[in-house]
Protein backbone atom coordinates (compact mmCIF):
# COMPACT_ATOMS: atom_id res chain seq x y z
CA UNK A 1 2.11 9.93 -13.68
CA UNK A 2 -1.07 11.17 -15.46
CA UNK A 3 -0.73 13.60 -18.21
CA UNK A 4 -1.85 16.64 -16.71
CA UNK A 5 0.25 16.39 -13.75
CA UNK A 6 3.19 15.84 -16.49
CA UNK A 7 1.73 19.13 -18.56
CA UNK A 8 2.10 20.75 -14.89
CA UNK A 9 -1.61 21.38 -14.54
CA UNK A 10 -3.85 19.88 -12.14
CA UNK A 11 -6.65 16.98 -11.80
CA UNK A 12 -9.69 17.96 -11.91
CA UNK A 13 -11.55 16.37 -8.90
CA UNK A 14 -8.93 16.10 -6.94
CA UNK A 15 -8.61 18.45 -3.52
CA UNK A 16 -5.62 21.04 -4.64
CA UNK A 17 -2.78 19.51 -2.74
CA UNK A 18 -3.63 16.11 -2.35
CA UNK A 19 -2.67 14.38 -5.82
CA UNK A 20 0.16 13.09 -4.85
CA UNK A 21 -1.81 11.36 -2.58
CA UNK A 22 -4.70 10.51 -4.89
CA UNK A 23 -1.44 9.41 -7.52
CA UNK A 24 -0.30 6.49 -4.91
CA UNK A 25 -3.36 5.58 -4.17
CA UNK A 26 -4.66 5.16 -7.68
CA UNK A 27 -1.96 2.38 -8.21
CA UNK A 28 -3.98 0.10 -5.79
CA UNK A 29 -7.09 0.87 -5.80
CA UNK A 30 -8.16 2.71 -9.11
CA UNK A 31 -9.52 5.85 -10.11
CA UNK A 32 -12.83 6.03 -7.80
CA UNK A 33 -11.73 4.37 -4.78
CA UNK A 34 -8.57 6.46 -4.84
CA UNK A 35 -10.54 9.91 -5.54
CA UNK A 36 -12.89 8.97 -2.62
CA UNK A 37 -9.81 8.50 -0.18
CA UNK A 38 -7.87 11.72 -1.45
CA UNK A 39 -11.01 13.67 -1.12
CA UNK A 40 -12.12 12.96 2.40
CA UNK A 41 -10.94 14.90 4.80
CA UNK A 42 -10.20 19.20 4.17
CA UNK A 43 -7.57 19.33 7.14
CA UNK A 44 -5.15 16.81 8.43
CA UNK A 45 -6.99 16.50 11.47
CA UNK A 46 -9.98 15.35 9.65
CA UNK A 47 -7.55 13.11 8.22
CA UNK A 48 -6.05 11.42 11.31
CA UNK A 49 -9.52 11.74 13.16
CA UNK A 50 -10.56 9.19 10.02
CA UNK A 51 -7.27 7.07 10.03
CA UNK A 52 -7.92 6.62 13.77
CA UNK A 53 -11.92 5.35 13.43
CA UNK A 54 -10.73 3.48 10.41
CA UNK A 55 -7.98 1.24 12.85
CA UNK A 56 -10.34 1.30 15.27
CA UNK A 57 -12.90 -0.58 12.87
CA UNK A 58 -10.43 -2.68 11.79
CA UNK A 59 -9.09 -4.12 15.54
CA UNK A 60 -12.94 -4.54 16.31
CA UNK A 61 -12.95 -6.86 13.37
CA UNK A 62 -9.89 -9.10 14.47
CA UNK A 63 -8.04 -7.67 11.12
């Protein structure tokens, strides 16, 4: 866990309630990448409208 979120205080950068999001992610993919991910999306729809194109992409490419 980073040090601010140990302090109690936030990230900076990160969308307020989505750190522990941006926190998992960060394991695999690192700071940027993770941000990026966390970021995206200001409701959950947005969310599962992205999560939905994103399978979508991936089926289309035989993944």
């Amino acid at each position: 866990m980073a040090k601010a979120a140990r302090r109690g205080g936030t990230i900076r950068g990160i969308t307020a309630g989505r750190e522990p999001v941006y926190q998992r992610l960060k394991v695999r993919l690192g700071k940027t990448r993770a941000a990026k991910i966390a970021n995206a999306g200001k409701t959950h729809a947005d969310r599962v409208r992205m999560a939905r194109k994103a399978a979508r992409t991936r089926k289309a490419r035989g993944e």
